[in-house]
Protein backbone atom coordinates (compact mmCIF):
# COMPACT_ATOMS: atom_id res chain seq x y z
CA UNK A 1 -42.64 6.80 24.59
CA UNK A 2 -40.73 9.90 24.91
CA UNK A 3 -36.95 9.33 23.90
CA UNK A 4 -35.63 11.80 26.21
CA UNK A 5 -37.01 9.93 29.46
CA UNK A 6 -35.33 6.90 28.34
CA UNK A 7 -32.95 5.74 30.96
CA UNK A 8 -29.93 4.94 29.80
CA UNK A 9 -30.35 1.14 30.46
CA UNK A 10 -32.76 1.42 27.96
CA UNK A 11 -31.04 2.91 25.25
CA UNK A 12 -30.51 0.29 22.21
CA UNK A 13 -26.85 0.29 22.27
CA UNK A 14 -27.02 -0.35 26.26
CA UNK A 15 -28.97 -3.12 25.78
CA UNK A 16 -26.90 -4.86 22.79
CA UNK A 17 -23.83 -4.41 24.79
CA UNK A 18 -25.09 -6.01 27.87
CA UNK A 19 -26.86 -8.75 26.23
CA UNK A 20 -23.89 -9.50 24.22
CA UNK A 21 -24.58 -8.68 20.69
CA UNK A 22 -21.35 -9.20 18.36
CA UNK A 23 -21.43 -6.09 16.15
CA UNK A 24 -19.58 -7.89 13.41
CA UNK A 25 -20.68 -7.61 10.15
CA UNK A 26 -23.22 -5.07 11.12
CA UNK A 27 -21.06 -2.41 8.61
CA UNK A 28 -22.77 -0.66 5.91
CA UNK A 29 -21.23 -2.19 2.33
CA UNK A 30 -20.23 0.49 -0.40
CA UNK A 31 -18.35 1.20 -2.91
CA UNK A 32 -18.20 4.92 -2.19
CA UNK A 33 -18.86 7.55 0.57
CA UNK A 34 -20.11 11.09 -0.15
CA UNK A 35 -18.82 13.02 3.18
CA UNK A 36 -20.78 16.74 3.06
CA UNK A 37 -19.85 19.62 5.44
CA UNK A 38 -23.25 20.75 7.11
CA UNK A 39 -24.64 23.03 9.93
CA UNK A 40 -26.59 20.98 12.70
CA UNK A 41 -29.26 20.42 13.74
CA UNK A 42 -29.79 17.25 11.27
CA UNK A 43 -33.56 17.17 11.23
CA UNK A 44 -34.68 14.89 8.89
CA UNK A 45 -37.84 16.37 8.24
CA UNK A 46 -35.40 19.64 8.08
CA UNK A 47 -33.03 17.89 5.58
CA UNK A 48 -35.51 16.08 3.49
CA UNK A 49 -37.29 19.34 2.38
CA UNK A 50 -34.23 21.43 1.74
CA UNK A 51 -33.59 22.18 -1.34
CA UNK A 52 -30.26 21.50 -2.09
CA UNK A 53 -30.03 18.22 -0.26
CA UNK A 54 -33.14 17.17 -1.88
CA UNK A 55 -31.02 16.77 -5.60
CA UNK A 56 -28.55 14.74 -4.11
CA UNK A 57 -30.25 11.59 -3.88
CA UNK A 58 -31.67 11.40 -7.20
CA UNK A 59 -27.41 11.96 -8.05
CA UNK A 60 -26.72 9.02 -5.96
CA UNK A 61 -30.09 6.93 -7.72
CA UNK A 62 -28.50 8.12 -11.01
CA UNK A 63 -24.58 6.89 -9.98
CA UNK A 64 -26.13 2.98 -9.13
CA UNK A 65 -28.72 2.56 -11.69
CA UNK A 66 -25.84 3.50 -14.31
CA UNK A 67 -22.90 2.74 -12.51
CA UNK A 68 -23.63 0.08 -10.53
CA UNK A 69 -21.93 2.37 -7.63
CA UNK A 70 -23.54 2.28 -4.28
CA UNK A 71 -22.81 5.27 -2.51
CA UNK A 72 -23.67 6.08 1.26
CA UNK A 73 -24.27 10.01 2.03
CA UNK A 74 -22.95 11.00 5.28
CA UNK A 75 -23.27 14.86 6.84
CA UNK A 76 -20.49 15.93 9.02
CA UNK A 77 -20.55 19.18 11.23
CA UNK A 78 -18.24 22.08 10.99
CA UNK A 79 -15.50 22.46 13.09
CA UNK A 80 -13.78 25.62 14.22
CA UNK A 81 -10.20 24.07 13.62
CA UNK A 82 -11.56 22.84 9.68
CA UNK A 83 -13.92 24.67 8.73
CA UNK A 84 -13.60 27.76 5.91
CA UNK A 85 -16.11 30.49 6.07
CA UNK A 86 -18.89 30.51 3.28
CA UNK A 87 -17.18 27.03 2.06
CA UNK A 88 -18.71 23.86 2.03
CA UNK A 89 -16.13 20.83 2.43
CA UNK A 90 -16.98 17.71 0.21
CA UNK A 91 -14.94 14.75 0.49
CA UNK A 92 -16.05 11.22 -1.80
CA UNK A 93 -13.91 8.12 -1.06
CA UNK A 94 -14.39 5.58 -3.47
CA UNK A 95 -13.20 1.92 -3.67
CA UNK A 96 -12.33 1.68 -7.50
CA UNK A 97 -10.03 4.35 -9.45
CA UNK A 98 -11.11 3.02 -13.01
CA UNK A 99 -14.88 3.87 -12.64
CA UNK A 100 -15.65 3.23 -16.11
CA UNK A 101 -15.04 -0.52 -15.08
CA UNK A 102 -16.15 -0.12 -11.85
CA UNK A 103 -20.25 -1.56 -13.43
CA UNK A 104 -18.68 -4.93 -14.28
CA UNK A 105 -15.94 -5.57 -11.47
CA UNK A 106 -16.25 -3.41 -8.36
CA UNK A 107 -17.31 -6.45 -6.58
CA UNK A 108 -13.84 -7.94 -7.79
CA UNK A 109 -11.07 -5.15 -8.06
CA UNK A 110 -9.01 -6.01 -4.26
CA UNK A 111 -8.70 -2.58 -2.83
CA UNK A 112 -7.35 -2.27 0.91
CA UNK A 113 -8.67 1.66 1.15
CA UNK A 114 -10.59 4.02 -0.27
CA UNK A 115 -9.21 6.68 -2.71
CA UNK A 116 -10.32 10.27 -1.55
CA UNK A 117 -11.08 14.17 -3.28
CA UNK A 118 -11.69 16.43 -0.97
CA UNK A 119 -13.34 20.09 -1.89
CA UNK A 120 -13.62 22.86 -0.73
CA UNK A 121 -16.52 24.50 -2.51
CA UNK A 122 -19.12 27.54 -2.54
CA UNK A 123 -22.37 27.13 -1.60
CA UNK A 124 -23.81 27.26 -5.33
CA UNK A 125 -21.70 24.85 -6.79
CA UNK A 126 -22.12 22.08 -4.32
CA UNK A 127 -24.92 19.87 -6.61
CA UNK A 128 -22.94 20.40 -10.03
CA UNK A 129 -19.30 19.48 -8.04
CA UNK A 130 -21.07 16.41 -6.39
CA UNK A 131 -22.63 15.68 -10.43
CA UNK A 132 -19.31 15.96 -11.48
CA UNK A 133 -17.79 13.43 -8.85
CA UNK A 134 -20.04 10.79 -8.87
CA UNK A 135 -22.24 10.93 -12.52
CA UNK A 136 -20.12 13.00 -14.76
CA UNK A 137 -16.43 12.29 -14.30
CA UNK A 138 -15.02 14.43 -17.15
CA UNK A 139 -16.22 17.45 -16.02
CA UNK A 140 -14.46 17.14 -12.82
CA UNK A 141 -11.79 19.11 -13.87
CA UNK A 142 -13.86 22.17 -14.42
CA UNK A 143 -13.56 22.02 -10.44
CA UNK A 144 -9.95 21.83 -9.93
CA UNK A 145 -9.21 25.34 -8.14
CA UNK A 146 -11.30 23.97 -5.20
CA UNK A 147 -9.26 21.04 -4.81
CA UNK A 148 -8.11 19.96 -1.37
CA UNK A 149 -4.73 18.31 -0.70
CA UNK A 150 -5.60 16.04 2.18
CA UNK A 151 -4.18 12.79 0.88
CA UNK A 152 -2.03 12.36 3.79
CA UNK A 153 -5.31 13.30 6.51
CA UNK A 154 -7.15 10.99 8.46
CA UNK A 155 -10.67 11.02 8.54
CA UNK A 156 -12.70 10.17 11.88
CA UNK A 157 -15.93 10.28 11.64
CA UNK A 158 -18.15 9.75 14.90
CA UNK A 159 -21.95 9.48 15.27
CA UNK A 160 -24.03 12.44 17.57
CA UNK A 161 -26.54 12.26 15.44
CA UNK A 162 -29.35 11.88 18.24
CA UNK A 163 -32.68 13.48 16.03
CA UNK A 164 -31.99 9.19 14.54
CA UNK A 165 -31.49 7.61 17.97
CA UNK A 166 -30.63 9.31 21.48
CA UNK A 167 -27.97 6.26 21.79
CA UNK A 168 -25.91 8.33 19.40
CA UNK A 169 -25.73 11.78 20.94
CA UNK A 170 -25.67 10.20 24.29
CA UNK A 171 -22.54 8.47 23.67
CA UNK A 172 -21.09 9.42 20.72
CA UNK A 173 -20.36 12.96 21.61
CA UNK A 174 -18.22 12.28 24.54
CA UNK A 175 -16.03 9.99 22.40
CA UNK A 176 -15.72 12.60 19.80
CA UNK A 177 -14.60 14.99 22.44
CA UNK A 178 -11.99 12.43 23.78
CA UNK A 179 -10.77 11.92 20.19
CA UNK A 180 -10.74 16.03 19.50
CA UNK A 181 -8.71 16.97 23.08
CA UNK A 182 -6.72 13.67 23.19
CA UNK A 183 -5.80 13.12 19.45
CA UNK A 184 -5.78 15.59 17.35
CA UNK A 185 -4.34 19.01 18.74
CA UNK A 186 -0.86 17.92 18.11
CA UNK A 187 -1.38 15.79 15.11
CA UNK A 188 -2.16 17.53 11.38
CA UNK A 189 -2.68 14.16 10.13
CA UNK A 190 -5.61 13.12 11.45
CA UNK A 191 -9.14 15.17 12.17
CA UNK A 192 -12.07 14.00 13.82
CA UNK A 193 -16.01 15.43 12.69
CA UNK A 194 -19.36 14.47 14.39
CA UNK A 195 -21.38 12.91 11.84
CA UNK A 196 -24.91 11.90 10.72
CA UNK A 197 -26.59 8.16 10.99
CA UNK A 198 -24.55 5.45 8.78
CA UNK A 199 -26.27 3.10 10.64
CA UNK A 200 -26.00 1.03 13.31
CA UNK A 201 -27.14 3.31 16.44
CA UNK A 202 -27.49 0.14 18.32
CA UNK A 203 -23.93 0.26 18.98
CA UNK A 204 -23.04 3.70 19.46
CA UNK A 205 -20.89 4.55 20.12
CA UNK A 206 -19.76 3.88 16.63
CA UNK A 207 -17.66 5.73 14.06
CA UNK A 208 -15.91 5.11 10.96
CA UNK A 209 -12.17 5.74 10.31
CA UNK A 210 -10.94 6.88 6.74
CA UNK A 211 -10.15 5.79 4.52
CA UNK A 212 -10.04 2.97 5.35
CA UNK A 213 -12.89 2.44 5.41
CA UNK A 214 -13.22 0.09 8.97
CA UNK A 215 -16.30 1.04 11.31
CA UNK A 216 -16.02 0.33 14.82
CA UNK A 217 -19.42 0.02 17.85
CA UNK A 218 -19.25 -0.05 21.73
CA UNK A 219 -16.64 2.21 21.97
CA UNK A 220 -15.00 2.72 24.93
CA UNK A 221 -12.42 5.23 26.13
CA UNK A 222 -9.49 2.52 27.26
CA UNK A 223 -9.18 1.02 23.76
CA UNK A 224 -8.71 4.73 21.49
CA UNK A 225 -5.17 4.27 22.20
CA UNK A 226 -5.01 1.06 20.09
CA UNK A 227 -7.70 2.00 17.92
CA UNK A 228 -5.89 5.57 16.75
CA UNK A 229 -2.01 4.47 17.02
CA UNK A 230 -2.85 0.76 15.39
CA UNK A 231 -0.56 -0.69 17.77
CA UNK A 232 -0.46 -3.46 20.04
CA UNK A 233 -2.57 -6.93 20.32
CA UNK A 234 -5.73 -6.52 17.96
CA UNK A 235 -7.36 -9.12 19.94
CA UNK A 236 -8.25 -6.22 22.82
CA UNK A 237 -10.13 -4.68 19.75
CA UNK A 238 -12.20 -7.87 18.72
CA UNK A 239 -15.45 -7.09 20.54
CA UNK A 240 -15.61 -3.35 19.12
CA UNK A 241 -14.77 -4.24 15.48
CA UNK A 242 -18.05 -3.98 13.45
CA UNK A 243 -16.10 -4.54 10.10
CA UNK A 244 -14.63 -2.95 6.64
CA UNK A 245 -17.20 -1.47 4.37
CA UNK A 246 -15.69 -2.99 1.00
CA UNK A 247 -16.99 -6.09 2.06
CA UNK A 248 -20.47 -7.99 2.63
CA UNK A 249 -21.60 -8.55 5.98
CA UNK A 250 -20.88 -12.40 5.81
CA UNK A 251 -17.26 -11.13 4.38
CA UNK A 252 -16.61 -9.00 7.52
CA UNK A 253 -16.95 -11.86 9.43
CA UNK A 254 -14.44 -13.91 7.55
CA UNK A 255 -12.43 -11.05 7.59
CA UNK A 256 -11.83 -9.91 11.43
CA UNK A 257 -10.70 -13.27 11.98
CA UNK A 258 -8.36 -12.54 9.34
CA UNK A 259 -6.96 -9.52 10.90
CA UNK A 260 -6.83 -11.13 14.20
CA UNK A 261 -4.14 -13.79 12.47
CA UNK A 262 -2.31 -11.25 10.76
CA UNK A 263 -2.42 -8.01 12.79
CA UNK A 264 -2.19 -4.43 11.47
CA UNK A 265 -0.12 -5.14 8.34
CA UNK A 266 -3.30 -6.79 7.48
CA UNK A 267 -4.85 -3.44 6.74
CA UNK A 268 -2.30 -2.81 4.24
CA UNK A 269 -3.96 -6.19 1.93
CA UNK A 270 -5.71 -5.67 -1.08
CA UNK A 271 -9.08 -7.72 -0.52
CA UNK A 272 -11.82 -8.82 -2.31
CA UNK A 273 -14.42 -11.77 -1.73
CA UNK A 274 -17.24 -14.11 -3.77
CA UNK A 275 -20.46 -15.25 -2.16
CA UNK A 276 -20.31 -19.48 -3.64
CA UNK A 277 -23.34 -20.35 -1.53
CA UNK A 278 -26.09 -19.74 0.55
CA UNK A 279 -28.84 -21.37 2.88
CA UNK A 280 -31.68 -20.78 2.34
CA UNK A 281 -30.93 -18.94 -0.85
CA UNK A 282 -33.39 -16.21 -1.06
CA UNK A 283 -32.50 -13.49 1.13
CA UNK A 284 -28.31 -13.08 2.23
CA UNK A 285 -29.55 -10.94 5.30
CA UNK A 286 -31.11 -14.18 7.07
CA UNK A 287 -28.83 -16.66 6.31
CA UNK A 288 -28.48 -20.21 8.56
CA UNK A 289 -24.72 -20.74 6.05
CA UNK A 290 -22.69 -19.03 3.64
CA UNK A 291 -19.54 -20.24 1.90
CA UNK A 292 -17.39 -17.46 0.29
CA UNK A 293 -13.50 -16.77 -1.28
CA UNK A 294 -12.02 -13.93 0.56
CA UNK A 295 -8.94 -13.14 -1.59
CA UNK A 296 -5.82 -11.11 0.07
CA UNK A 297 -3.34 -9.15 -1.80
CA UNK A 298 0.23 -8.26 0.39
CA UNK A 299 1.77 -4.93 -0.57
CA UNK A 300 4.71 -6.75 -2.44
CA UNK A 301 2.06 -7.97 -4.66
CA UNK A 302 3.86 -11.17 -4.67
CA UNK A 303 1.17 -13.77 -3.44
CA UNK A 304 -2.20 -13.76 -3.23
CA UNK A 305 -3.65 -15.97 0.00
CA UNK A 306 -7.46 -17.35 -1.01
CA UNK A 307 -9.29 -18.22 1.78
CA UNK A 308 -12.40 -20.27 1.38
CA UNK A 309 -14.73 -19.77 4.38
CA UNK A 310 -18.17 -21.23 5.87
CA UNK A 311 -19.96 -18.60 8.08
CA UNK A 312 -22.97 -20.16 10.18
CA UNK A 313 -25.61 -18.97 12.86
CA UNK A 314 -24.48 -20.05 16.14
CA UNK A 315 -27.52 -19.18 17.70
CA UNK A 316 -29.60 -15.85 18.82
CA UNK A 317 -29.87 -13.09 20.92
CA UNK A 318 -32.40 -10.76 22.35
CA UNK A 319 -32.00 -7.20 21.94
CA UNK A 320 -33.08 -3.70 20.68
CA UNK A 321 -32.49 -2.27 17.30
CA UNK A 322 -33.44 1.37 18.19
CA UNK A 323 -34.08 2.99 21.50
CA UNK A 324 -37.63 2.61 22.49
CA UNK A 325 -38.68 -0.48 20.83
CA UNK A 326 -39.42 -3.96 21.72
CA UNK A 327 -36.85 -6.77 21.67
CA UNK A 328 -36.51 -8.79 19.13
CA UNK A 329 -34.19 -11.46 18.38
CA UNK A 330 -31.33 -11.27 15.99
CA UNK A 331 -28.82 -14.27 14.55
CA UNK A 332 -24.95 -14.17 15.43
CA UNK A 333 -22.45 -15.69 13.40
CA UNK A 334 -19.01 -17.72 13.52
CA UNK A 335 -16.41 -18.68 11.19
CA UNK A 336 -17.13 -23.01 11.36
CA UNK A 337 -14.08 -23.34 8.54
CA UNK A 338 -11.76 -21.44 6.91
CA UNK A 339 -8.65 -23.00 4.69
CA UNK A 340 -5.78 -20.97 3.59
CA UNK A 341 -4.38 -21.29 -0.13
CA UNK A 342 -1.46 -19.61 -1.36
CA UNK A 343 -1.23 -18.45 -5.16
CA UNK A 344 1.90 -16.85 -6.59
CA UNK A 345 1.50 -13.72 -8.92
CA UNK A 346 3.13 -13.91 -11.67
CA UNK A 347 5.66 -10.54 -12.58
């Protein structure tokens, strides 16, 4: 089947949305997030055989096998308003700041965002600047003069990538064009790129905001408001929320109904989680139950609230994982318990 004579009823992301898919725990986990500046069209063939891109992902191999860092690669487009000639922006946001104990505990370090470097580098230096950041740490500083400081920016990060699914470019880009004219010409805090796959074309469309890290699915143009200003009820955003990215799929599920108690100063809590058990035990992607701790750190650093949490199938759902395939069915989950315990830290 041709992609391009798809009707758009038959588009994956169409279909999920109708049949009522809960995108929830369908965000990618990491630990860290290597953001590159790069010209479209994103091929894959294209990309796969070029030779600079080609070196990253034995860099990335290199960073987990020794690291025990997982690390998503993610291409963004240039923009006109961004963009430096004959520069190529790198920006790596990463969930631990001590990485020589990130191996041992970056499952257990709370973190409530991801710490960014941004770079601003020349075309030749991109593979020993991305070595530096992610394998060889100490040489970082050789790389200092290209430096960006964007602390204070906001990174939005929306999926066109349509070469993965047509669902993408179909709906993605008019979001992103929303977000560009509607958000950003009067706000130096916060920039929006288009953006290859991170997954999850079924419910484009989808972006990710940094960095914190949250990635969101079925967007719609009546909920940016809330989305961008992080204002009003959160319960408006429940059905759009795919989940945070420093935690497990079974976690983000645990988690939204977290933020729907707290509300946005929930964003500001350090959080980390432990799978206790599973049924059946041998693969945490097709679970029936799963108990886990999801720990929660306020910014007073006073208490820590330990939630212990059962997440169960509560039944299926037919639907389509990428445009032009058959249905297949696919589990949903619900929080069945969750109990709240309160631990002071000591000073």
């Amino acid at each position: 089947m041709n992609l391009k004579d798809l009707a758009d009823s038959q588009l994956c992301s169409v279909v999920s949305k109708r049949n009522g898919v809960d995108p929830i725990g369908s965000a990618k986990t990491c630990d860290g997030w290597l953001v590159i500046e790069w010209p479209q069209p994103w091929i894959i063939d294209h990309l796969m055989s070029d030779p600079l891109i080609i070196k990253i992902f034995p860099l990335i191999q290199q960073c987990e096998q020794e690291k025990g860092i997982n690390i998503q690669p993610v291409l963004i487009a240039p923009e006109r308003h961004y963009s430096v000639d004959h520069q190529t922006r790198i920006l790596y946001y990463q969930r631990a700041d001590d990485r020589e104990k990130a191996k041992e505990s970056a499952n257990k370090i709370p973190f409530a965002a991801y710490t960014k470097q941004e770079f601003l580098s020349p075309k030749k230096q991109i593979i020993s600047l991305i070595k530096a950041l992610i394998v060889e740490p100490d040489k970082l500083s050789h790389f200092d003069a290209y430096k960006q400081a964007t602390n204070n920016i906001r990174d939005i990060l929306v999926c066109t990538h349509g070469n993965v699914d047509l669902a993408c470019s179909r709906f993605g880009f008019p979001i992103y064009n929303r977000l560009t004219k509607q958000y950003t010409l009067n706000n130096n805090n916060l920039r929006v790129w288009r953006c290859s796959h991170f997954g999850g074309h079924q419910f484009a469309p989808t972006l990710i905001d940094f960095p914190i890290g949250q990635v969101w699915g079925h967007l719609e143009a009546e909920i940016l408001d809330d989305l961008i200003y992080r204002e009003g009820n959160v319960s408006k955003l429940r059905s759009f929320y795919r989940g945070w990215t420093g935690l497990s799929k079974f976690g983000q599920i645990v988690e939204r109904e977290l933020w729907l108690k707290w509300g946005w100063p929930w964003l500001d809590y350090k959080k980390s989680e432990q799978i206790i058990e599973q049924y059946p035990n041998n693969n945490i992607d097709d679970v029936e139950w799963i108990k886990l701790t999801l720990e929660a750190i306020p910014p007073d650093n006073k208490v820590k609230y330990i939630y212990h949490a059962t997440v169960e199938v509560s039944g299926e759902i037919e639907t389509v994982k990428s445009s032009g395939e058959k249905s297949t069915l696919v589990k949903q989950y619900r929080v069945s318990q969750c109990k709240e315990m309160i631990k002071n830290i000591q000073a």
